[in-house]
C-alpha atoms as a PDB file:
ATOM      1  CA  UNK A   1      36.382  85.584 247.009  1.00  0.00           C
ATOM      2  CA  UNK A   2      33.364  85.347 249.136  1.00  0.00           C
ATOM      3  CA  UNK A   3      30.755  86.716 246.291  1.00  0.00           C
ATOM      4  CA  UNK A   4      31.570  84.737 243.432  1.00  0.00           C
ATOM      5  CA  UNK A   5      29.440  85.314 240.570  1.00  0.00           C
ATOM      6  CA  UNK A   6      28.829  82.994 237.514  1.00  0.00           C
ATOM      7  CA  UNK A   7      29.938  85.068 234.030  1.00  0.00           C
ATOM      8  CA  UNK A   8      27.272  82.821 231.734  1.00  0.00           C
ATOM      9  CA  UNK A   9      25.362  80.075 232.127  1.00  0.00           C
ATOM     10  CA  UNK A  10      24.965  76.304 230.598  1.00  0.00           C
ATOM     11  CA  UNK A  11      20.833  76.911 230.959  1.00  0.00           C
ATOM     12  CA  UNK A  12      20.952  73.991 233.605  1.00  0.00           C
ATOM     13  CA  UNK A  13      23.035  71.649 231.465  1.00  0.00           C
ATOM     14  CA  UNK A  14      24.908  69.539 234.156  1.00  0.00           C
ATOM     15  CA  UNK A  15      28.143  67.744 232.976  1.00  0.00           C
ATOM     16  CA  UNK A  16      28.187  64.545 234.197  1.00  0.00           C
ATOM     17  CA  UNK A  17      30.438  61.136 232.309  1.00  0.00           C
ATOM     18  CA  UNK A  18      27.833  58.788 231.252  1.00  0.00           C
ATOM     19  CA  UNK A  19      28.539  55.146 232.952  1.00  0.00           C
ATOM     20  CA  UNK A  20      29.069  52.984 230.569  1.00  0.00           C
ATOM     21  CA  UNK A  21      26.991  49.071 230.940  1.00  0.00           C
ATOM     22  CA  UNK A  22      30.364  46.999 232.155  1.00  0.00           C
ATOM     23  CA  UNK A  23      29.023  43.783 229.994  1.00  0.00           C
ATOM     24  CA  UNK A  24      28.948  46.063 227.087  1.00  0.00           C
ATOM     25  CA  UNK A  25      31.741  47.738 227.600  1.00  0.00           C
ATOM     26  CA  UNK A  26      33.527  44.373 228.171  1.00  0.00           C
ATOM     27  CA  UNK A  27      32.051  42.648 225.125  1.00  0.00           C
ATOM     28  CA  UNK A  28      33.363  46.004 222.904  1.00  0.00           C
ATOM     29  CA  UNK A  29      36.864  45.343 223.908  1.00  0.00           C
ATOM     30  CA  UNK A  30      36.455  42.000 222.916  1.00  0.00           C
ATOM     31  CA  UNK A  31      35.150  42.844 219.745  1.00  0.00           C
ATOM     32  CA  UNK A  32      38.122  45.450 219.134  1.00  0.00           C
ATOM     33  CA  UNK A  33      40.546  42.738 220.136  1.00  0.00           C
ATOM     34  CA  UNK A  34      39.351  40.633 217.385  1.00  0.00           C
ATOM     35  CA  UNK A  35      39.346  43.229 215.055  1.00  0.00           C
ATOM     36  CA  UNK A  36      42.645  44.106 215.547  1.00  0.00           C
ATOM     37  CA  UNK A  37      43.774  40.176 215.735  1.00  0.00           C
ATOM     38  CA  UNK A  38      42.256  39.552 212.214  1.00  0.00           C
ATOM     39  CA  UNK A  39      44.039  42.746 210.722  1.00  0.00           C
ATOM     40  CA  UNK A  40      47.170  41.461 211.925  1.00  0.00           C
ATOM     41  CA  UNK A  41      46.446  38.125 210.817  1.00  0.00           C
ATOM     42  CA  UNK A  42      45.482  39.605 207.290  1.00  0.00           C
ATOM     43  CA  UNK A  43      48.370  41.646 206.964  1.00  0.00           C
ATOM     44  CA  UNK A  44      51.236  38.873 207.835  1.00  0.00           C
ATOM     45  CA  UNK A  45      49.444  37.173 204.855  1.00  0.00           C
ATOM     46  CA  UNK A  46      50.399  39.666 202.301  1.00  0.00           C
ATOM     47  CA  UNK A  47      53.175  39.026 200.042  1.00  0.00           C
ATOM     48  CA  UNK A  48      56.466  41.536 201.032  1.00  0.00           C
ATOM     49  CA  UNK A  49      55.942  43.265 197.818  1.00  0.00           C
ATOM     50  CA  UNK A  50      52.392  44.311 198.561  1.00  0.00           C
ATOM     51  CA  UNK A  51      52.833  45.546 201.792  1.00  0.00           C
ATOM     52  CA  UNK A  52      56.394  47.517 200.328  1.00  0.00           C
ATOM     53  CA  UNK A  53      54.074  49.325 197.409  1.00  0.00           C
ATOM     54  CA  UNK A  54      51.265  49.909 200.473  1.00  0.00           C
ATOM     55  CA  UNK A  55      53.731  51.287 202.478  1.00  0.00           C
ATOM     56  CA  UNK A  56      55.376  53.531 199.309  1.00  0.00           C
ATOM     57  CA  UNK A  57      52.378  54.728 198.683  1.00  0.00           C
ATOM     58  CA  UNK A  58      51.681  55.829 202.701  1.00  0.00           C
ATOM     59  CA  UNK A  59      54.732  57.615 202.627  1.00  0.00           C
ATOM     60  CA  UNK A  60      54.210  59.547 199.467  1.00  0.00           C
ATOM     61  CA  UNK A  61      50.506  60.738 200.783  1.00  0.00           C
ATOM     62  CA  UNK A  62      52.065  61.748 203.789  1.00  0.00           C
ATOM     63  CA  UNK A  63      54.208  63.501 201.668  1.00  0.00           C
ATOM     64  CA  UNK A  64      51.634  65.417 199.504  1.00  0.00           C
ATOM     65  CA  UNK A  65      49.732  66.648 203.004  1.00  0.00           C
ATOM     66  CA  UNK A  66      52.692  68.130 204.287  1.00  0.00           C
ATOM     67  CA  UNK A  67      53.519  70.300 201.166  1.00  0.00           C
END
């Protein structure tokens, strides 16, 4: 194992994880977290018979992707 020798090459690409900026990164989550609070919010709002025909129709396009 002392020669090791490279099969290809990435033509000097490095990979390195791109830092995101923290207040950005912060403020997205926030953002998300509102999001996702309003949906919720939304959705409790809907009558039970909306959200049963939503839900029926879920099911039966689950349904048709599987076949």
């Amino acid at each position: 194992m002392t020669n090791v020798v490279p099969v290809g090459t990435l033509g000097g690409m490095v990979w390195t994880a791109q830092r995101l900026d923290p207040v950005r990164s912060r403020r997205r989550m926030e953002l998300l977290a509102e999001i996702a609070g309003a949906r919720a919010a939304r959705e409790t709002q809907q009558p039970r018979r909306k959200r049963g025909v939503r839900l029926r129709g879920l099911i039966a396009t689950r349904r048709r992707l599987a076949n």
